[in-house]
PDB file of N, CA and C in Angstrom:
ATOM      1  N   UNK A   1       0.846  -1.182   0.000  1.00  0.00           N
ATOM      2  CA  UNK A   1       0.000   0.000   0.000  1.00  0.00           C
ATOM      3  C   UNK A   1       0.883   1.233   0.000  1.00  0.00           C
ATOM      4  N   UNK A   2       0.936   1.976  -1.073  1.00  0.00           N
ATOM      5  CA  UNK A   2       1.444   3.108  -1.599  1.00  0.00           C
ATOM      6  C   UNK A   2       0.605   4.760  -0.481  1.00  0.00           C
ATOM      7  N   UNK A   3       0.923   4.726   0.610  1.00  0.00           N
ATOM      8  CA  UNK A   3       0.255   6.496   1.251  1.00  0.00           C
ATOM      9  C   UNK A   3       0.593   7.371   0.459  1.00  0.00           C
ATOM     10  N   UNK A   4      -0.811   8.218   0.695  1.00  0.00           N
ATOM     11  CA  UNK A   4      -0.290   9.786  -0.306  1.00  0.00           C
ATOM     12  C   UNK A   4       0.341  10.842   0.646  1.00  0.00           C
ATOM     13  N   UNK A   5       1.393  10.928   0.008  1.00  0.00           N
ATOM     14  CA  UNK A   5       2.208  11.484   0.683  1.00  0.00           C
ATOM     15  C   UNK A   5       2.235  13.391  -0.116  1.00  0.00           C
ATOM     16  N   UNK A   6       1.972  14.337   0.720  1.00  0.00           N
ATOM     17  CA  UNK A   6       2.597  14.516   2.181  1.00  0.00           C
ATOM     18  C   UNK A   6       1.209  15.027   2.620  1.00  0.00           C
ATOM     19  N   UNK A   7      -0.244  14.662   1.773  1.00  0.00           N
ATOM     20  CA  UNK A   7      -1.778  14.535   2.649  1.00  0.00           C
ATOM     21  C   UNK A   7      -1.937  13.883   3.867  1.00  0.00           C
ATOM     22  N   UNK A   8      -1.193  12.567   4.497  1.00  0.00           N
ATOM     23  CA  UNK A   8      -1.260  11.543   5.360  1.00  0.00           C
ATOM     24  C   UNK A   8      -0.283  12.259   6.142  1.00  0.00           C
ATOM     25  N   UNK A   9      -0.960  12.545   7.065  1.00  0.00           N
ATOM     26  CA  UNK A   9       0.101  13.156   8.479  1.00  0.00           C
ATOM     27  C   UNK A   9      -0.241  11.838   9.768  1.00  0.00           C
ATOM     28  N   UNK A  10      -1.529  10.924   9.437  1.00  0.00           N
ATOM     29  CA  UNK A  10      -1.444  10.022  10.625  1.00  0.00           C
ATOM     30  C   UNK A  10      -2.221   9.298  10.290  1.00  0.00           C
ATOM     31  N   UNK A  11      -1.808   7.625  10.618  1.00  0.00           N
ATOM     32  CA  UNK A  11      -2.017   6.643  10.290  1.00  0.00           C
ATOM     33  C   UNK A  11      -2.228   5.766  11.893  1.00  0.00           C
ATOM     34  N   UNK A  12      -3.051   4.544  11.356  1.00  0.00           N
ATOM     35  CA  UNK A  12      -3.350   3.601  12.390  1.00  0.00           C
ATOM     36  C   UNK A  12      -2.405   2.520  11.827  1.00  0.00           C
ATOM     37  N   UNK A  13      -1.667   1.774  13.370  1.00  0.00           N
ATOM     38  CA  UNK A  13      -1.255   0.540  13.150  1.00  0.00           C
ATOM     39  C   UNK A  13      -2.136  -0.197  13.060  1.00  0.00           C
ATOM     40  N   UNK A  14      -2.010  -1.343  11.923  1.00  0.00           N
ATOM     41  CA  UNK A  14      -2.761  -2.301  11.920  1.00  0.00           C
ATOM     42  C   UNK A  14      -2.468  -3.842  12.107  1.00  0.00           C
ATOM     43  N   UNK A  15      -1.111  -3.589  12.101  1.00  0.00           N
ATOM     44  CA  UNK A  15      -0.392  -4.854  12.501  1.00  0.00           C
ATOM     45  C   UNK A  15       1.708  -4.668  12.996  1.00  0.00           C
ATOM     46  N   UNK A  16       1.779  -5.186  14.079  1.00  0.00           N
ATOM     47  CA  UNK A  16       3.210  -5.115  14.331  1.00  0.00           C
ATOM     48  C   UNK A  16       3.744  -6.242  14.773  1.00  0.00           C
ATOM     49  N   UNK A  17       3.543  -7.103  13.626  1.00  0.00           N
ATOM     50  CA  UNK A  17       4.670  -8.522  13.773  1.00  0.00           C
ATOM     51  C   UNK A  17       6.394  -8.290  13.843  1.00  0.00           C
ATOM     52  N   UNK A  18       7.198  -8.612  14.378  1.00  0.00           N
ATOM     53  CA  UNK A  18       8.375  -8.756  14.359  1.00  0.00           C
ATOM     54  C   UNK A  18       8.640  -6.791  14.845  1.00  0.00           C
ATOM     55  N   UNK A  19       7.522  -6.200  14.928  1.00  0.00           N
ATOM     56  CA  UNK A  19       7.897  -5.079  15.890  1.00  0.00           C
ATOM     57  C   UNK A  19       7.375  -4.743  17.583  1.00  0.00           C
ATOM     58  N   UNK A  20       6.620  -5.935  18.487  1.00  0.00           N
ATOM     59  CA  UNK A  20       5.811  -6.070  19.080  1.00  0.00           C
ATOM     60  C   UNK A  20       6.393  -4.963  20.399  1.00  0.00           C
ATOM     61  N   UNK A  21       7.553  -4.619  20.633  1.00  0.00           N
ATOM     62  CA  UNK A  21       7.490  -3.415  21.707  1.00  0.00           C
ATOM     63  C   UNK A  21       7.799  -2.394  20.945  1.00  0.00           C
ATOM     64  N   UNK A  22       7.856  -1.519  19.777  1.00  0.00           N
ATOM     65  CA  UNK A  22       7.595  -0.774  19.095  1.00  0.00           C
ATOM     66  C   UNK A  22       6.209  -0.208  18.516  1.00  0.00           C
ATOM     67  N   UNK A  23       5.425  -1.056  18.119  1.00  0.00           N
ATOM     68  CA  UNK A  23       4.254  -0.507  17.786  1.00  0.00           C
ATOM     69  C   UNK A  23       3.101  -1.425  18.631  1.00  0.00           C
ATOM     70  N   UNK A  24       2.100  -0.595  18.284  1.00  0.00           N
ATOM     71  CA  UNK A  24       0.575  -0.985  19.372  1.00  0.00           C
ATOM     72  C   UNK A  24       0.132  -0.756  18.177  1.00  0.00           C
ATOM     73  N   UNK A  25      -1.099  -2.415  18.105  1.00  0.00           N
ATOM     74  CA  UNK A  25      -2.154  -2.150  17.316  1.00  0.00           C
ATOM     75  C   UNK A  25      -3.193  -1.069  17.589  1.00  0.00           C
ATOM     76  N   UNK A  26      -3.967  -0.645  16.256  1.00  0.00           N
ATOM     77  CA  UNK A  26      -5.111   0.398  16.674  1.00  0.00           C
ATOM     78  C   UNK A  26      -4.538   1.684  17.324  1.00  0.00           C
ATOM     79  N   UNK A  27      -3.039   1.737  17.564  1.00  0.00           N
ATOM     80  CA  UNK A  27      -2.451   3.184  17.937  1.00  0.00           C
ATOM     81  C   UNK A  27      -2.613   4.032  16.772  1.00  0.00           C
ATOM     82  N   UNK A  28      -2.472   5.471  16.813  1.00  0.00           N
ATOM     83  CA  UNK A  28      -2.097   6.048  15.785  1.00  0.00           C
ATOM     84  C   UNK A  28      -1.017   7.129  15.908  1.00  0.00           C
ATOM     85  N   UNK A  29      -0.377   6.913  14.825  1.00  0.00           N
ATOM     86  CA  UNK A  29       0.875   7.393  14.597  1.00  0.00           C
ATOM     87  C   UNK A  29       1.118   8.577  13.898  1.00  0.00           C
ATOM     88  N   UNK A  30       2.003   9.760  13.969  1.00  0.00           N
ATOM     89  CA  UNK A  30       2.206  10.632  12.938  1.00  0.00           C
ATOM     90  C   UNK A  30       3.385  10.042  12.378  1.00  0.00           C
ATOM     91  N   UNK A  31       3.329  10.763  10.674  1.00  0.00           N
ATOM     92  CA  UNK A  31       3.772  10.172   9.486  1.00  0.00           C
ATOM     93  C   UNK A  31       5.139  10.961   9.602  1.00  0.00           C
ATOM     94  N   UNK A  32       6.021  10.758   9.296  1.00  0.00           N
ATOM     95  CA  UNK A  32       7.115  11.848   8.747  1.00  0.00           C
ATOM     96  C   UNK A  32       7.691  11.648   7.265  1.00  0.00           C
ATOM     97  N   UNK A  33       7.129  12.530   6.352  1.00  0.00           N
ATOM     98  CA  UNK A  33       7.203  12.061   4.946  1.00  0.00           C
ATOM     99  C   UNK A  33       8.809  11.956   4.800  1.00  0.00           C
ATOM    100  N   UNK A  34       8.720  10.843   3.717  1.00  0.00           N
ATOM    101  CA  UNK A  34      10.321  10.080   3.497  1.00  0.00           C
ATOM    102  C   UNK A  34       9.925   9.709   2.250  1.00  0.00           C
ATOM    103  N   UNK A  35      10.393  10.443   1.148  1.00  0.00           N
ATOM    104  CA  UNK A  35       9.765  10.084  -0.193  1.00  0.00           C
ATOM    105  C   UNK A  35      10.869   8.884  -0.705  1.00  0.00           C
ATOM    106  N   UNK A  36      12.158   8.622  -0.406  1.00  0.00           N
ATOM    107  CA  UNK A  36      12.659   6.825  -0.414  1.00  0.00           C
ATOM    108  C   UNK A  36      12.469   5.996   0.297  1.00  0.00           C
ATOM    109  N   UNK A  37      11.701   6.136   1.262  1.00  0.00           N
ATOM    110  CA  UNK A  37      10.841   5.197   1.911  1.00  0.00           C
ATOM    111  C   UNK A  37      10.067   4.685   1.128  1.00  0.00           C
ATOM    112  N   UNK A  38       9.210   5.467   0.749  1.00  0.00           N
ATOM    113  CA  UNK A  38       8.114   5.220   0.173  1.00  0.00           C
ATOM    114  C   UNK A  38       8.485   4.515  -0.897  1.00  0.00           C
ATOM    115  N   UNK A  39       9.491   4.341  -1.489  1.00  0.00           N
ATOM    116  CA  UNK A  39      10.283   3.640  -3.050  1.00  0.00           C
ATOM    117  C   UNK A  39      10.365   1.894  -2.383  1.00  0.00           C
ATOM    118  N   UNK A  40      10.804   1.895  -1.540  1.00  0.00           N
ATOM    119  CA  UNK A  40      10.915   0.873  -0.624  1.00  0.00           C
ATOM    120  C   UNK A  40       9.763   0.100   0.301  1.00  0.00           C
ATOM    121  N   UNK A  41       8.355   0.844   0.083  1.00  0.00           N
ATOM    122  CA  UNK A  41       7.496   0.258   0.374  1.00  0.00           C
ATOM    123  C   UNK A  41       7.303   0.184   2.123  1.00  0.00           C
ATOM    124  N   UNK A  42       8.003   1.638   2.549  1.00  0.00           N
ATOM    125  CA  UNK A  42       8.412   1.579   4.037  1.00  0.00           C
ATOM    126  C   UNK A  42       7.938   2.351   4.274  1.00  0.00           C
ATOM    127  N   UNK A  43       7.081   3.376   5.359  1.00  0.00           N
ATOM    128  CA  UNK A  43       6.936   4.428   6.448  1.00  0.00           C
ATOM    129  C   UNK A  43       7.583   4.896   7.461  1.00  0.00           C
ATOM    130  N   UNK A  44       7.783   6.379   7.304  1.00  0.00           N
ATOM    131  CA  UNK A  44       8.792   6.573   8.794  1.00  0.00           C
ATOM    132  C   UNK A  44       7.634   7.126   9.619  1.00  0.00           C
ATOM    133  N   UNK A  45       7.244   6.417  10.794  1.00  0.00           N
ATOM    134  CA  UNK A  45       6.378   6.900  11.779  1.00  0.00           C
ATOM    135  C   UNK A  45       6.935   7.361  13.094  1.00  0.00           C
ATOM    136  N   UNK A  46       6.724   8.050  14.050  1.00  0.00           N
ATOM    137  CA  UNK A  46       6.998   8.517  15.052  1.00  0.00           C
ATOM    138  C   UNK A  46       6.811   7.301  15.837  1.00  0.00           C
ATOM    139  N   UNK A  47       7.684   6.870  16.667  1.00  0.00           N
ATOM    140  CA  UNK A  47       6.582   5.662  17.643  1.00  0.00           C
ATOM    141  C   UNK A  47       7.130   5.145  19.022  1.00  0.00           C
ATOM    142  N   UNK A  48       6.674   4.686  19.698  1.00  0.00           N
ATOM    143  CA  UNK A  48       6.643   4.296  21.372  1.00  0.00           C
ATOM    144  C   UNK A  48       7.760   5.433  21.771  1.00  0.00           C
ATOM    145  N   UNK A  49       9.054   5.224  21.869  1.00  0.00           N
ATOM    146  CA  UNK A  49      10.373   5.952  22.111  1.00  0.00           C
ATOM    147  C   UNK A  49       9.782   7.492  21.725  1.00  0.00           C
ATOM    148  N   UNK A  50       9.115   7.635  21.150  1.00  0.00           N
ATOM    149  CA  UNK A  50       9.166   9.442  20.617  1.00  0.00           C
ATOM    150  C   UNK A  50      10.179   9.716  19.357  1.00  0.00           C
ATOM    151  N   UNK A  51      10.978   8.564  18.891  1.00  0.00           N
ATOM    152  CA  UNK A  51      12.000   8.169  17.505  1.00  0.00           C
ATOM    153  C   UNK A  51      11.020   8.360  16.244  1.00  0.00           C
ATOM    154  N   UNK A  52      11.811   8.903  15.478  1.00  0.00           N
ATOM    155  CA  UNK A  52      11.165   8.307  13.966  1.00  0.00           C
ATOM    156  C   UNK A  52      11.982   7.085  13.497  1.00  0.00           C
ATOM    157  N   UNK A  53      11.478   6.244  13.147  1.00  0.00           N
ATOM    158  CA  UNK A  53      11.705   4.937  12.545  1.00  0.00           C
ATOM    159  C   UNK A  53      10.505   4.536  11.381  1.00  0.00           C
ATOM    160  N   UNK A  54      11.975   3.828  10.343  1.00  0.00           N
ATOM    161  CA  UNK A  54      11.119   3.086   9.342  1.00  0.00           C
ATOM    162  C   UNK A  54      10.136   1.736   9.355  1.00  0.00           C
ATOM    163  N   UNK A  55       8.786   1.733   8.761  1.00  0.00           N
ATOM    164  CA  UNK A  55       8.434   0.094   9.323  1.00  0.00           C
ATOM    165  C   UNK A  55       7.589   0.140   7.805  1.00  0.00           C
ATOM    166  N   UNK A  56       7.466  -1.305   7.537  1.00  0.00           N
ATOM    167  CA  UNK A  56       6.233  -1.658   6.076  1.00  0.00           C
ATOM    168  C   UNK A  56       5.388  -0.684   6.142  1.00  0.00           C
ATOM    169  N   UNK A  57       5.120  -0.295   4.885  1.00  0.00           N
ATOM    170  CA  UNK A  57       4.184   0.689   5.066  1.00  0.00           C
ATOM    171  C   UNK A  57       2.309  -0.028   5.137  1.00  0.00           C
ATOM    172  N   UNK A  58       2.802  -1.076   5.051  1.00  0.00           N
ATOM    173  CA  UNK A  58       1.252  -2.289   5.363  1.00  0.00           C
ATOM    174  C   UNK A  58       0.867  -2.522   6.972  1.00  0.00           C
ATOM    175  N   UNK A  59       1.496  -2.218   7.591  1.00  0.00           N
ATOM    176  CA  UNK A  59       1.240  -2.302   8.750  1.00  0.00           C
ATOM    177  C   UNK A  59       0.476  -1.313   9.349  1.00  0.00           C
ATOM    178  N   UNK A  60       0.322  -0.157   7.994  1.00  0.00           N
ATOM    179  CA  UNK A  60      -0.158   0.758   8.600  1.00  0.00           C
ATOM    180  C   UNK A  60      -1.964   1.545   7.684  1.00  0.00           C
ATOM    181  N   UNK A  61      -2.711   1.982   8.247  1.00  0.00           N
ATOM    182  CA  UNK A  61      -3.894   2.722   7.176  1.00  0.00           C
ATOM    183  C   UNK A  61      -3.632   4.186   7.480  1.00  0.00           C
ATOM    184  N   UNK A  62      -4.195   4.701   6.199  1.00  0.00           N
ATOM    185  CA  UNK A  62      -4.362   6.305   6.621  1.00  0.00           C
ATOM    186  C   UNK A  62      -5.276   6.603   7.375  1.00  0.00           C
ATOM    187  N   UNK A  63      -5.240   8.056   7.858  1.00  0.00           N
ATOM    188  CA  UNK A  63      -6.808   8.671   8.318  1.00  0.00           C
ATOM    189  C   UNK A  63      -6.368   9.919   7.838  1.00  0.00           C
TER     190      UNK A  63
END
């Protein structure tokens, strides 16, 4: 799933396999646009720590 970027300022997790103390399902996250992320099929979200970090960008929906 391709986000439109830089409309999507915050997204819901919808899944955090292999990130389970990093992200919370049903949390929502702000986006920090990363237009080679996005080439890569990745999101940089703000998350638990207050860090921006990259994760699938499937793990995540817009709002």
């Amino acid at each position: 799933m391709q986000l439109p970027y830089p409309e999507t300022k915050f997204v819901i997790c919808i899944n955090n396999k292999n990130y389970p103390n990093s992200l919370e399902i049903s949390k929502i996250y702000q986006v920090i646009p990363d237009t080679t992320a996005i080439k890569y099929q990745m999101i940089r979200v703000i998350e638990e720590s207050n860090e921006d970090y990259l994760y699938p960008s499937n793990y995540f929906i817009p709002i």
